[in-house]
N, C-alpha and C. Protein backbone atom coordinates (compact mmCIF):
# COMPACT_ATOMS: atom_id res chain seq x y z
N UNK A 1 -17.09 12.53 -1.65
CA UNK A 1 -16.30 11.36 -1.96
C UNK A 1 -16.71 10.87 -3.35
N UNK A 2 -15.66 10.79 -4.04
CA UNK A 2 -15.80 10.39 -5.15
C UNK A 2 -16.27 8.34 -5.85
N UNK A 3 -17.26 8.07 -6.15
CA UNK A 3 -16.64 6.76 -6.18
C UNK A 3 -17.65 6.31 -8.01
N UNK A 4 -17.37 4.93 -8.67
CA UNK A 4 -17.28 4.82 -9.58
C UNK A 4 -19.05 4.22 -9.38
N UNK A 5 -19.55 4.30 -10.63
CA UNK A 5 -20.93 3.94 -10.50
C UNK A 5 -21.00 2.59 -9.96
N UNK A 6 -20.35 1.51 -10.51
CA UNK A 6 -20.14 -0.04 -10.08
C UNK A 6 -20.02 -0.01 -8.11
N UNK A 7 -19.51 0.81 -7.80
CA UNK A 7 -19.08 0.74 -6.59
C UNK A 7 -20.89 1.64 -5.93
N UNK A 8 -21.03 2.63 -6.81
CA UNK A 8 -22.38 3.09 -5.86
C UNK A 8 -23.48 2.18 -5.70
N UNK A 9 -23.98 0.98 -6.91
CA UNK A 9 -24.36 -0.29 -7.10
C UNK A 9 -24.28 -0.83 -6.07
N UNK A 10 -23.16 -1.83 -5.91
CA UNK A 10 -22.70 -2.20 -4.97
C UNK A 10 -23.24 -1.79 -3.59
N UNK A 11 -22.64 -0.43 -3.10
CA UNK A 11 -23.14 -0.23 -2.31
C UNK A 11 -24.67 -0.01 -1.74
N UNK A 12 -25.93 0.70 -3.02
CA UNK A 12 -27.03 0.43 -2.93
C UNK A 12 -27.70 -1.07 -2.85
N UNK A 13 -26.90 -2.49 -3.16
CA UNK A 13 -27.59 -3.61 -2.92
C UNK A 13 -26.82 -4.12 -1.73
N UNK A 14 -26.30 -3.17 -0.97
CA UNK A 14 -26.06 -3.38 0.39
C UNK A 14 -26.80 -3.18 1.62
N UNK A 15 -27.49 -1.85 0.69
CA UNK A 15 -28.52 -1.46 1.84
C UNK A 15 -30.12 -2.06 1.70
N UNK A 16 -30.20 -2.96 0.34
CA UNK A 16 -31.44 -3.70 0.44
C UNK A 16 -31.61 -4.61 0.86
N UNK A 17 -32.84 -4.39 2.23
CA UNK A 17 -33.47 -5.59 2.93
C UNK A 17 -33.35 -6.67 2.17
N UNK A 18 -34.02 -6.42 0.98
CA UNK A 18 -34.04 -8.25 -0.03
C UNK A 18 -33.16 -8.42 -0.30
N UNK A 19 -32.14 -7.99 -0.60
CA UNK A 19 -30.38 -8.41 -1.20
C UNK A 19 -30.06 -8.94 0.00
N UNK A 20 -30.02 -8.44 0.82
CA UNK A 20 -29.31 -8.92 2.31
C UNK A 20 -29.55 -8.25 3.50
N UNK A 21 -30.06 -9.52 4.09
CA UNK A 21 -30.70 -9.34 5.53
C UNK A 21 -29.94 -8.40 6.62
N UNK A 22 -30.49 -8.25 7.63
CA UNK A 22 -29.95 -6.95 8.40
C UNK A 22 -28.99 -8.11 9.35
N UNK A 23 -29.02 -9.43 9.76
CA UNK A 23 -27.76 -9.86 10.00
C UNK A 23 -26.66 -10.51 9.28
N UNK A 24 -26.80 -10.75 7.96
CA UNK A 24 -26.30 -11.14 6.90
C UNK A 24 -25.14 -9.55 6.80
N UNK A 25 -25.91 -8.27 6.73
CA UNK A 25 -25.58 -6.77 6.41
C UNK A 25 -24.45 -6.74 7.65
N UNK A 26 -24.91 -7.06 9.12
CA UNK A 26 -23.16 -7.23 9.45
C UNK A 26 -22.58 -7.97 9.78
N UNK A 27 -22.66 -9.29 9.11
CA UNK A 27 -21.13 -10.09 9.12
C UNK A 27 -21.00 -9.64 7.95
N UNK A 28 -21.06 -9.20 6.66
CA UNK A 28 -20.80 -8.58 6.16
C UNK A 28 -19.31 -7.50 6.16
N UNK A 29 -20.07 -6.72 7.21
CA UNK A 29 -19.47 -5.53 7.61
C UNK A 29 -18.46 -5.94 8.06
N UNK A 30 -18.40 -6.58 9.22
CA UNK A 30 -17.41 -7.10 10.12
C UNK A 30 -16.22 -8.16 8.69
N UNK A 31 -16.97 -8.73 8.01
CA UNK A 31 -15.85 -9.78 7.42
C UNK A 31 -15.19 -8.87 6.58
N UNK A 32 -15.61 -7.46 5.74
CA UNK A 32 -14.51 -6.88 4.94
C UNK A 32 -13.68 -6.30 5.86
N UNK A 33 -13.69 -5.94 7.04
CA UNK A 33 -12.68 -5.68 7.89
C UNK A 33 -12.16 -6.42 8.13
N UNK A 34 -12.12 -7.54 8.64
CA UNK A 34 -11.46 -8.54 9.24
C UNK A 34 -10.70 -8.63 8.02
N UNK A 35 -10.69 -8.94 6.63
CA UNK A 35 -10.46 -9.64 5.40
C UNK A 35 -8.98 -7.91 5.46
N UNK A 36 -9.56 -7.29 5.19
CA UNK A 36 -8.60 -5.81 4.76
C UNK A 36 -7.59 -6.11 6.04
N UNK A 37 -7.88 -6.05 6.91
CA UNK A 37 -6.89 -5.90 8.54
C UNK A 37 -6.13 -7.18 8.10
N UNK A 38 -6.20 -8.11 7.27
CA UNK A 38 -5.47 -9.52 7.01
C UNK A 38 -5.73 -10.43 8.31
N UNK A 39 -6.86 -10.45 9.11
CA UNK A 39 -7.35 -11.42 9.93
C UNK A 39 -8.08 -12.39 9.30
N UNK A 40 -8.59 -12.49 8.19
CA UNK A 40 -8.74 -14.01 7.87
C UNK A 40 -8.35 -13.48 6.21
N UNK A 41 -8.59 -14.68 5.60
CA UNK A 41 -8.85 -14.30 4.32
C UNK A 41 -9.84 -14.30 3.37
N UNK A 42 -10.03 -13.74 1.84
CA UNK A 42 -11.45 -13.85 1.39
C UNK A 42 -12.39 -14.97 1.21
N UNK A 43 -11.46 -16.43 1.88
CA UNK A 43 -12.59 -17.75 1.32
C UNK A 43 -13.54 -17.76 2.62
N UNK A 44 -13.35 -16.25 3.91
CA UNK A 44 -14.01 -16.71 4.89
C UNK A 44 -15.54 -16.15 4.54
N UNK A 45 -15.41 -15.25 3.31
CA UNK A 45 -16.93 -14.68 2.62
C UNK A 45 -17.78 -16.00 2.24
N UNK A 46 -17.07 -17.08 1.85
CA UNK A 46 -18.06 -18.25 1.23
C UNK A 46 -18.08 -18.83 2.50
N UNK A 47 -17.02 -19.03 3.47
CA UNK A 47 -17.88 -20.26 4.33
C UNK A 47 -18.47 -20.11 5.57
N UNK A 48 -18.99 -18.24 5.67
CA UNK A 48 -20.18 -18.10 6.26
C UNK A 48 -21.20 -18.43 6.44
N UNK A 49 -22.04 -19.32 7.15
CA UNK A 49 -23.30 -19.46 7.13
C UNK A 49 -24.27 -18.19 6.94
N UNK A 50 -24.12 -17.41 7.47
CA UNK A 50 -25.43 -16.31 6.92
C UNK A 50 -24.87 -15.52 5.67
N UNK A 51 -23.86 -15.64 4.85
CA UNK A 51 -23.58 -14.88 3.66
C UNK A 51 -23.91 -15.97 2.79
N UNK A 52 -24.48 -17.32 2.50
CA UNK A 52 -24.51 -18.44 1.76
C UNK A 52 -25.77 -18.30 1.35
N UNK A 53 -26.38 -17.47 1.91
CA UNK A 53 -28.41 -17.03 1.52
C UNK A 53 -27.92 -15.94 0.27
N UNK A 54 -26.65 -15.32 0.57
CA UNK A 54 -26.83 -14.19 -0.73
C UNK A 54 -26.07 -14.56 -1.67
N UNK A 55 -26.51 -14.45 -3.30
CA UNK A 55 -26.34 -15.06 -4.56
C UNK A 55 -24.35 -14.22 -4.57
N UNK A 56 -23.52 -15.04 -5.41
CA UNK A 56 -21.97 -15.36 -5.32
C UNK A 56 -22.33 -13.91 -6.22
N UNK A 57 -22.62 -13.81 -7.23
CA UNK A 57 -22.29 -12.69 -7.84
C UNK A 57 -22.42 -10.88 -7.40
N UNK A 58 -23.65 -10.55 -6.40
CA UNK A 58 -24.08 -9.82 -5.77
C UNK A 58 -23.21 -9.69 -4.29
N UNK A 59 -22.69 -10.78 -3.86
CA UNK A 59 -22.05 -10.90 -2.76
C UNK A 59 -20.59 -10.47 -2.60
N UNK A 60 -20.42 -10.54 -4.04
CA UNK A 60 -18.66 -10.18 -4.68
C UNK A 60 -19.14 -8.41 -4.88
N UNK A 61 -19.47 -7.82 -5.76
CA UNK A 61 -19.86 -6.58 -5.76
C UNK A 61 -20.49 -5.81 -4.55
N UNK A 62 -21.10 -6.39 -3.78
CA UNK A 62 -21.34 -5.82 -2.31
C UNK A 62 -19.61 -5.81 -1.18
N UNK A 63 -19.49 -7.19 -1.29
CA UNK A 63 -17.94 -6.77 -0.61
C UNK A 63 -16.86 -6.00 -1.46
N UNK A 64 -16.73 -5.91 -2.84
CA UNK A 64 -15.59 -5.21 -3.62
C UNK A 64 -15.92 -3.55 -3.08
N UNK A 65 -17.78 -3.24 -2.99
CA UNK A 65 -17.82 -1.53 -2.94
C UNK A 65 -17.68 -1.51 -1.39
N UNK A 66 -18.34 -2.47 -0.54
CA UNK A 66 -17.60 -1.89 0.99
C UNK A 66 -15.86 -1.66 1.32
N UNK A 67 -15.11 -2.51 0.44
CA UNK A 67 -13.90 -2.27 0.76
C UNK A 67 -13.25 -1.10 0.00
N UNK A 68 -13.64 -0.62 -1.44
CA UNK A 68 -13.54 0.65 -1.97
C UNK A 68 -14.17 1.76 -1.15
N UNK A 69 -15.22 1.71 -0.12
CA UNK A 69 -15.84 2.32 0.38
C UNK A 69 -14.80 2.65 1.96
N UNK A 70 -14.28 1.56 2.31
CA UNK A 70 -13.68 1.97 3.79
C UNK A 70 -12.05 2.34 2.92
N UNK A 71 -11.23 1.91 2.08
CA UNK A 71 -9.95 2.26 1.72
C UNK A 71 -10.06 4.01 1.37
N UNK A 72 -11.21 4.09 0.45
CA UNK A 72 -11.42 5.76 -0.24
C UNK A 72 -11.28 6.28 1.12
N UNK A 73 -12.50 6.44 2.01
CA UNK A 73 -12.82 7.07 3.28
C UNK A 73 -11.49 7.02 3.83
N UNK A 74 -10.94 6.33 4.58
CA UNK A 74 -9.48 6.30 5.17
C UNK A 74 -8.60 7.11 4.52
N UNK A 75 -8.68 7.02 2.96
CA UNK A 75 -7.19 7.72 2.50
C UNK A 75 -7.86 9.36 2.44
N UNK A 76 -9.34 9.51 2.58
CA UNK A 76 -8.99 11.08 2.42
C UNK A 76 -9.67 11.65 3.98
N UNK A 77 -9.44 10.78 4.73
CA UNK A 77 -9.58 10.65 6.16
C UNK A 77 -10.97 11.34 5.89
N UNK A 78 -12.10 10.55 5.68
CA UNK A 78 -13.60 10.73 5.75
C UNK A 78 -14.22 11.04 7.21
N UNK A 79 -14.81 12.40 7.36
CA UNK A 79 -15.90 12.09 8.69
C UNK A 79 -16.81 11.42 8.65
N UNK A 80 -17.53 11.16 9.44
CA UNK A 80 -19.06 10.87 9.80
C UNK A 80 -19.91 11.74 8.88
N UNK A 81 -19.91 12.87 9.14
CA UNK A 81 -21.10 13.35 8.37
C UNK A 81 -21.21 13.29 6.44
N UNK A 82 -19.74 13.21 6.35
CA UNK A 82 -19.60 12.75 4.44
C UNK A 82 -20.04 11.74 4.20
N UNK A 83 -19.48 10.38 5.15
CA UNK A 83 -19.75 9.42 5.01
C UNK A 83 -21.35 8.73 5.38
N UNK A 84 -22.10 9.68 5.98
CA UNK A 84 -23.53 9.48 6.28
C UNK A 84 -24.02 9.85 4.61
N UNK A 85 -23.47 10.69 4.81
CA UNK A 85 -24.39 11.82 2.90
C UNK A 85 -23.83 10.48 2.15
N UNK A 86 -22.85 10.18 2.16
CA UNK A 86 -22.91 8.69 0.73
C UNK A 86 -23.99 7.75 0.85
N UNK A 87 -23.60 7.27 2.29
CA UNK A 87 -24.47 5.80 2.04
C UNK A 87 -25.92 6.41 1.91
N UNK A 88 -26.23 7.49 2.62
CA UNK A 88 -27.63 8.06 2.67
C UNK A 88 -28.26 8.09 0.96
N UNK A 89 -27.30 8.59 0.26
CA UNK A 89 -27.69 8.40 -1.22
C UNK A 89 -27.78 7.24 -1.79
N UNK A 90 -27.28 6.31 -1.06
CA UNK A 90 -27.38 4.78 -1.27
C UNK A 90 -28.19 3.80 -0.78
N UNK A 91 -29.22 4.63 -0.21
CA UNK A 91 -30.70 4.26 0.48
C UNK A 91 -30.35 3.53 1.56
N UNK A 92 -29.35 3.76 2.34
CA UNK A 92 -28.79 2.76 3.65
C UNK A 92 -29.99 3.09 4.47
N UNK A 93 -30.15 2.09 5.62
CA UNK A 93 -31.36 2.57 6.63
C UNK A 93 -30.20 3.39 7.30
N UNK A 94 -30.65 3.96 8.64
CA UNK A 94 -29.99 4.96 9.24
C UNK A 94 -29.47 3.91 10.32
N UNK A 95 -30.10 2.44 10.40
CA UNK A 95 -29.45 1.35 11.43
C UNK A 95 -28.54 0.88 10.40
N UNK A 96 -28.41 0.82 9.70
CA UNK A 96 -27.12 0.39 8.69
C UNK A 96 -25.82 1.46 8.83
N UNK A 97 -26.33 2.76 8.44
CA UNK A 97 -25.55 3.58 9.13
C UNK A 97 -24.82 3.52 9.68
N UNK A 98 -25.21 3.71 11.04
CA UNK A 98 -24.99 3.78 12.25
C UNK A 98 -24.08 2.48 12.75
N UNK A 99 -24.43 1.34 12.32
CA UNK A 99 -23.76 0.05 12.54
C UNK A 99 -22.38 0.37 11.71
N UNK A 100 -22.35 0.43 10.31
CA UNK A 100 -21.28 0.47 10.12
C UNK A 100 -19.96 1.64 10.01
N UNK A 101 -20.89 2.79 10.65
CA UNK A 101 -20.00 4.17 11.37
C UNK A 101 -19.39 3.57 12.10
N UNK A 102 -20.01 2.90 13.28
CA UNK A 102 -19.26 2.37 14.48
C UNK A 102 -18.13 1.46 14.20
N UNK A 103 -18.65 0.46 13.23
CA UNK A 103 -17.04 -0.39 13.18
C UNK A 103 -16.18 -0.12 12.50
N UNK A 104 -16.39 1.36 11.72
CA UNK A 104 -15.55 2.06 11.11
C UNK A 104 -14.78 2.94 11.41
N UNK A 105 -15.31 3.61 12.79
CA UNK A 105 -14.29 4.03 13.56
C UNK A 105 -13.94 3.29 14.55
N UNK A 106 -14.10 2.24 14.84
CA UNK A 106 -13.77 1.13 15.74
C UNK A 106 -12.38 1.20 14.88
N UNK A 107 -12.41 0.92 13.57
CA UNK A 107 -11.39 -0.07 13.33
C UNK A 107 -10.49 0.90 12.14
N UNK A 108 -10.77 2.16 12.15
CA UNK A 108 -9.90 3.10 10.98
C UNK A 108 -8.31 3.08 11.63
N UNK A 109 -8.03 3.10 12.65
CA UNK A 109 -7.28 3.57 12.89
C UNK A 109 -5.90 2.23 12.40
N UNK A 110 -6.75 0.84 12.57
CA UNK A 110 -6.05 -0.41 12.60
C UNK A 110 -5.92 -0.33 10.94
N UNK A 111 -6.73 0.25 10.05
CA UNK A 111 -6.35 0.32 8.92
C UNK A 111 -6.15 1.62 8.05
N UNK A 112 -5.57 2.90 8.94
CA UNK A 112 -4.41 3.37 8.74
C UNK A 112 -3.45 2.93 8.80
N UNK A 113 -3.13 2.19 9.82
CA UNK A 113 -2.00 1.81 10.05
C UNK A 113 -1.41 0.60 8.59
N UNK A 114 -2.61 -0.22 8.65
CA UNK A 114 -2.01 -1.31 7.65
C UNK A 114 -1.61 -0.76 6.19
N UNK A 115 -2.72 0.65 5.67
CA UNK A 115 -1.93 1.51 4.28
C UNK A 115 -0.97 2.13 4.69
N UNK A 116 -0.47 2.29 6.02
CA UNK A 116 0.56 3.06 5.63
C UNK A 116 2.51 2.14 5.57
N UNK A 117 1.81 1.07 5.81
CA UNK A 117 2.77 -0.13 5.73
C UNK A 117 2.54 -0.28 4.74
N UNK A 118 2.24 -0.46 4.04
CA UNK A 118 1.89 -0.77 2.36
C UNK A 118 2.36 0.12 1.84
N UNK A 119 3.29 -0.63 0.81
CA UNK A 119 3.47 0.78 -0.13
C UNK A 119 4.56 0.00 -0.88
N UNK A 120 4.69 0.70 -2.33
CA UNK A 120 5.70 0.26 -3.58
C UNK A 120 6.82 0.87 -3.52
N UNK A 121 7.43 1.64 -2.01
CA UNK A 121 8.55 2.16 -2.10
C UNK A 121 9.95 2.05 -2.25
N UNK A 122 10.89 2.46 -3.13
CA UNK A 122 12.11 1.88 -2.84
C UNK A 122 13.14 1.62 -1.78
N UNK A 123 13.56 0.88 -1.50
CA UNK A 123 14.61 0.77 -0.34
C UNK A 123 15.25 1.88 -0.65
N UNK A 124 16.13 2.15 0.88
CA UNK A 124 16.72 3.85 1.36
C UNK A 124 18.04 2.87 1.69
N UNK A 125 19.46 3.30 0.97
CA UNK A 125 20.57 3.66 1.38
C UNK A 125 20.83 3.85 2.74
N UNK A 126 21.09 3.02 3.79
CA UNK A 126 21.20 3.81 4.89
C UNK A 126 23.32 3.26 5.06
N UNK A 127 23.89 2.40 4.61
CA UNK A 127 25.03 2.80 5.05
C UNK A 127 25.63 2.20 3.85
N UNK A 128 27.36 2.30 3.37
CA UNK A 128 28.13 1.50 2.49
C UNK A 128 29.57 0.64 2.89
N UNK A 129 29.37 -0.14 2.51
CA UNK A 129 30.57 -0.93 3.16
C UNK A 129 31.64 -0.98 1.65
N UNK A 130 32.98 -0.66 1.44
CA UNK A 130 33.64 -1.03 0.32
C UNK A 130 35.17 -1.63 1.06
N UNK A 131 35.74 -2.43 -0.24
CA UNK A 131 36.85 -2.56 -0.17
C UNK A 131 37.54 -2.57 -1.48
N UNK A 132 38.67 -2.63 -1.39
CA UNK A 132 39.91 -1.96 -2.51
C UNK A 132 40.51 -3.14 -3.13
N UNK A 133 40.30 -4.08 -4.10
CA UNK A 133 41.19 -5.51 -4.21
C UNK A 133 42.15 -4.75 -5.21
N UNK A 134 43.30 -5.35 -5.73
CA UNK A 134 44.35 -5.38 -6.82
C UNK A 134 44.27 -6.57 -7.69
N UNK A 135 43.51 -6.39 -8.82
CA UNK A 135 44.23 -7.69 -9.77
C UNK A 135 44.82 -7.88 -10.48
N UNK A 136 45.76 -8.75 -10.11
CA UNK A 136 47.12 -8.87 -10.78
C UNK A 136 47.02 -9.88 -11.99
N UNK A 137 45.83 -10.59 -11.91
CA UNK A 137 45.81 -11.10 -13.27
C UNK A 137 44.28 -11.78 -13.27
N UNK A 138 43.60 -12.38 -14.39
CA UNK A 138 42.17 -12.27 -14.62
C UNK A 138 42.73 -14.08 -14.74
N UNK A 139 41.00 -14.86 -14.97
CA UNK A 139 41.03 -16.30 -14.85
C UNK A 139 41.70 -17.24 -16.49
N UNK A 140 41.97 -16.17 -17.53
CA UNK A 140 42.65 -16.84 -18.37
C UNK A 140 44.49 -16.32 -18.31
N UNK A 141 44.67 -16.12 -16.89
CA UNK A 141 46.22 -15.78 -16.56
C UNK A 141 46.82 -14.63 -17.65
N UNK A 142 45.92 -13.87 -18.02
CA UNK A 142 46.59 -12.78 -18.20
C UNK A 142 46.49 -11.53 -17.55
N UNK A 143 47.78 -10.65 -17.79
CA UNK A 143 47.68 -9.47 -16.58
C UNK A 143 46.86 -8.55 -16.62
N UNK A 144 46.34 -7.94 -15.62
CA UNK A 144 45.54 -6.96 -15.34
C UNK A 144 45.85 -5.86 -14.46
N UNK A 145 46.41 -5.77 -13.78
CA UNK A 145 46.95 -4.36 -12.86
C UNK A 145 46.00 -3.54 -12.58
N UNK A 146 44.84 -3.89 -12.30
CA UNK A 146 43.76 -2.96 -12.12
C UNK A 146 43.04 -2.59 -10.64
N UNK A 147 43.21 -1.53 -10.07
CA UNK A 147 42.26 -1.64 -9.02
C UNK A 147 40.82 -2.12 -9.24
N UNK A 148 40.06 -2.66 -8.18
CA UNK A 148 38.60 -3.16 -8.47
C UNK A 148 37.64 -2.43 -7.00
N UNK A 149 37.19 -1.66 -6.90
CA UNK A 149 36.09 -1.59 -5.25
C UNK A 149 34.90 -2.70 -5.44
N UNK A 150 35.09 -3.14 -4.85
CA UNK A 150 33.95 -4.18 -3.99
C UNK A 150 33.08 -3.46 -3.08
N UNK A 151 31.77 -2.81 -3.80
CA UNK A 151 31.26 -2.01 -2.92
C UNK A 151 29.34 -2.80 -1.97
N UNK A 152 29.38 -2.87 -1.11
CA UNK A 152 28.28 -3.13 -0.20
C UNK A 152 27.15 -2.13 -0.26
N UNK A 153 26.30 -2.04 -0.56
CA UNK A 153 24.91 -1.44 0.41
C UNK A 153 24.32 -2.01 0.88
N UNK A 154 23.79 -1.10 2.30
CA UNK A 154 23.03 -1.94 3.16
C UNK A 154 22.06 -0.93 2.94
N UNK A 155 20.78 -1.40 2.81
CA UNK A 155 19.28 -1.08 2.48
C UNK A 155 18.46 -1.13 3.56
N UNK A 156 17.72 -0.61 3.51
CA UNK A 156 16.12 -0.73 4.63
C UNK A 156 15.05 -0.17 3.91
N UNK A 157 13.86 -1.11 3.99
CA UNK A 157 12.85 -0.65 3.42
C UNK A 157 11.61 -0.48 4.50
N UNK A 158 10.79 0.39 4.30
CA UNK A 158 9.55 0.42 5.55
C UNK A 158 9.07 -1.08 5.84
N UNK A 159 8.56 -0.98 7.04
CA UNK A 159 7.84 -2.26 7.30
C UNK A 159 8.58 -3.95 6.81
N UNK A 160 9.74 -3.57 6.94
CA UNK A 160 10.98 -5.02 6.95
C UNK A 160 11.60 -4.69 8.03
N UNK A 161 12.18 -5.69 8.62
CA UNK A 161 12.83 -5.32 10.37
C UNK A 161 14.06 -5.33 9.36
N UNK A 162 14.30 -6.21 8.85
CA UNK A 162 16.17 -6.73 8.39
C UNK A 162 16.10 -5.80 7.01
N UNK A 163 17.45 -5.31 6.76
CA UNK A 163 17.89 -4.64 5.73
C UNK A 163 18.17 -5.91 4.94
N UNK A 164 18.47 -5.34 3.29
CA UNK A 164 18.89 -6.47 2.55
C UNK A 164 20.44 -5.65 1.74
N UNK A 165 21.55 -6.19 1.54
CA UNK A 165 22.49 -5.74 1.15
C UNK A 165 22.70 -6.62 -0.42
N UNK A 166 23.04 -5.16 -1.28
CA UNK A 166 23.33 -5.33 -2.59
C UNK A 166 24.59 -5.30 -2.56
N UNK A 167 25.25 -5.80 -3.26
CA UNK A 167 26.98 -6.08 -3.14
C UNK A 167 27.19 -6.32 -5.39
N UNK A 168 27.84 -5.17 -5.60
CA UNK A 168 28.80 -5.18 -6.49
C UNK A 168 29.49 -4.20 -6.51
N UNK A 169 30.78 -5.39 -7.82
CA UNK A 169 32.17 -4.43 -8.00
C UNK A 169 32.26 -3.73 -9.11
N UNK A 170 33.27 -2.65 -9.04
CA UNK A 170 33.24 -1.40 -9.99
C UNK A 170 34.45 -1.34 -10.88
N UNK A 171 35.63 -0.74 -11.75
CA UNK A 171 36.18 -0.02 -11.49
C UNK A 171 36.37 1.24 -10.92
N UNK A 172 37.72 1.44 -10.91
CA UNK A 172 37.75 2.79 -10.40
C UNK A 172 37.42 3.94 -11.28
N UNK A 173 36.97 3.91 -12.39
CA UNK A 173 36.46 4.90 -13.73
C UNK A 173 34.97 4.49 -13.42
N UNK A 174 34.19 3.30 -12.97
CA UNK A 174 33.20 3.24 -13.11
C UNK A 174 32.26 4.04 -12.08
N UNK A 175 33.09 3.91 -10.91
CA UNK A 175 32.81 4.64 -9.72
C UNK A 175 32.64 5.86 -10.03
N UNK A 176 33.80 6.25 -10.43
CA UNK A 176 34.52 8.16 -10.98
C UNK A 176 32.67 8.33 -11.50
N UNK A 177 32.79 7.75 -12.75
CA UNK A 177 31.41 8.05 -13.01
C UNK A 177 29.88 8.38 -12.60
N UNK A 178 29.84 7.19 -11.54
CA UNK A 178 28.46 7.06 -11.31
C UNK A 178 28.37 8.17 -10.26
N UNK A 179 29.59 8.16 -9.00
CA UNK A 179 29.87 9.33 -8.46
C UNK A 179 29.14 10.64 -8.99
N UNK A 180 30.42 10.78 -10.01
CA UNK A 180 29.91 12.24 -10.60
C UNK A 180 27.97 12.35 -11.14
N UNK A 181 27.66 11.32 -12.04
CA UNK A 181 26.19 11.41 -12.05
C UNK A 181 25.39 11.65 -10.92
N UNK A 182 25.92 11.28 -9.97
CA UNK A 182 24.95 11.65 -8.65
C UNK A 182 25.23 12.83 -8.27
N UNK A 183 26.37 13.62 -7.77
CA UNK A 183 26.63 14.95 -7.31
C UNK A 183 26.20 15.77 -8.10
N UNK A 184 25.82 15.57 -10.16
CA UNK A 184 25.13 15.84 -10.76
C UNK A 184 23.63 16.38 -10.34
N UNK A 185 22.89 14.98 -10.45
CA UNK A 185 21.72 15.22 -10.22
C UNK A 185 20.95 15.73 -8.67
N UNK A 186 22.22 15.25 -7.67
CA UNK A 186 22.15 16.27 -6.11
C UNK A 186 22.09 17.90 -6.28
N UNK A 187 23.00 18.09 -7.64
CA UNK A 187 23.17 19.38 -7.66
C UNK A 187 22.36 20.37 -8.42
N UNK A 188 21.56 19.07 -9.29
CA UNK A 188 20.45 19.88 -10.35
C UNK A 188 19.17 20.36 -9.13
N UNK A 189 19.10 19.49 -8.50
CA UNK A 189 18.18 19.21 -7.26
C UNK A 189 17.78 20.48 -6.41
N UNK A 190 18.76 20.71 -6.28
CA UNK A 190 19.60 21.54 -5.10
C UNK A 190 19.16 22.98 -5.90
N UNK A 191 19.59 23.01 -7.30
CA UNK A 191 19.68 24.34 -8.08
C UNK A 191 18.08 24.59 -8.43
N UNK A 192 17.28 24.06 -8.86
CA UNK A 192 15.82 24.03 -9.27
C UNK A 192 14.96 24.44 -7.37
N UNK A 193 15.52 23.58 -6.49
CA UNK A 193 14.46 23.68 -5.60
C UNK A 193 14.56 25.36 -4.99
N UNK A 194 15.90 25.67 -4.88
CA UNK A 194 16.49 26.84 -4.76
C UNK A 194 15.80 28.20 -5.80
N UNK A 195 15.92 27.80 -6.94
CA UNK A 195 15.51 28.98 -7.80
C UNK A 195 13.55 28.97 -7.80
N UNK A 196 13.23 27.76 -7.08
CA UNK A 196 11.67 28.09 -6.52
C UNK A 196 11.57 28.65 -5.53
N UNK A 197 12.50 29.26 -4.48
CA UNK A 197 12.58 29.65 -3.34
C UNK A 197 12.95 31.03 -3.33
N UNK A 198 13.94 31.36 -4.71
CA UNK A 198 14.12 32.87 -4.76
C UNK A 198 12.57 33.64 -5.50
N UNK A 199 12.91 34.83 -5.04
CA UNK A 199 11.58 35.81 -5.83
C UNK A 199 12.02 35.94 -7.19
C-alpha cells in the first residue's frame, strides 16, 4: 500500500504510547469511523473527553492518516496481512493492531458501501418526453411558421431516489443536428471498439 510520508507520520504518532494513550488510541479509532460512515460529524473529535489530552495539531494529522489509511485499504480492498505489514512499519503495538483490524472489518463493508454511493458521475438518460408546437408568430407579432420540439429528459443519477428532468426547445435543424452528432460519435464508438476486437 502505497501512502504519502505525512500520512506514514501520522500514522506512526498513532501508535505512540506518549502521543496517545491506549484509550484515547480507540475512540480514536472508533470516531474516524463513525465521522467517514457520516454518523456524527468532525466537531465530535474536539468534544471528546479523552481526545482533549491530545495536542489539536497532532490530533488533526493522526485522524487525517487513519482516514487515508481506512479509504486507501477499502479502495484496493486491503487484507489483514498488508494491512498488519503497514502499521507494523509504523511501530503499532500488535494490541493496536489487532483493535483496529477488528473495527475495520467490523465496519469495511458499511464503507464500501458509502464510496460506492459517492461519486462525480453524470446523470444517465433513462427516458424522453417531446412535443411538436407551430409558431405562427414570435412576441414582437411578426411571422414565423416554424416548427419548434419541446423536448423533456428525464435523468437518474446513482444514489438519488427522484430523477431530475431537463426540458428544452430546439428547432427542427437543431435537432437534425445534434441527432446526427450523436449517431456520429455512437458510430465512431462502435467502429474503434470493433477494430480492437478484430486480429
Amino acid at each position: 500500500m502505497e501512502l504519502s510520508s505525512l500520512v506514514i507520520e501520522g500514522l506512526s504518532m498513532c501508535g505512540e504510547s506518549s502521543k496517545l494513550g491506549d484509550r484515547s488510541f480507540r475512540v480514536l479509532v472508533r470516531e474516524v469511523f463513525d465521522i467517514l460512515l457520516r454518523h456524527k460529524d468532525e466537531n465530535a473529535l474536539s468534544g471528546s473527553d479523552d481526545l482533549t489530552k491530545v495536542d489539536v495539531p497532532s490530533l488533526k494529522q493522526m485522524y487525517t492518516s487513519l482516514v487515508t489509511l481506512v479509504l486507501e485499504s477499502v479502495k484496493i480492498d486491503c487484507d489483514n496481512a498488508t494491512m498488519s505489514s503497514t502499521l507494523e512499519d509504523s511501530k503499532w503495538s500488535t494490541d493496536r493492531i489487532e483493535y483496529f483490524s477488528k473495527v475495520y472489518e467490523e465496519k469495511k463493508l458499511e464503507v464500501e458501501a458509502m464510496l460506492s454511493s459517492t461519486g462525480s458521475s453524470h446523470p444517465h438518460v433513462v427516458d424522453v418526453d417531446w412535443r411538436l408546437d407551430y409558431y405562427i408568430k414570435n412576441n414582437h407579432m411578426d411571422k414565423v411558421n416554424k416548427p419548434t420540439y419541446l423536448i423533456t429528459l428525464k435523468t437518474e443519477q446513482s444514489g438519488c431516489a427522484s430523477g431530475k428532468d431537463v426540458q428544452f426547445s430546439c428547432s427542427m435543424e437543431q435537432l437534425q443536428v445534434s441527432t446526427l452528432q450523436k449517431r456520429r460519435e455512437g458510430f465512431g464508438l462502435r467502429t474503434s471498439y470493433q477494430n480492437k476486437l478484430q486480429p
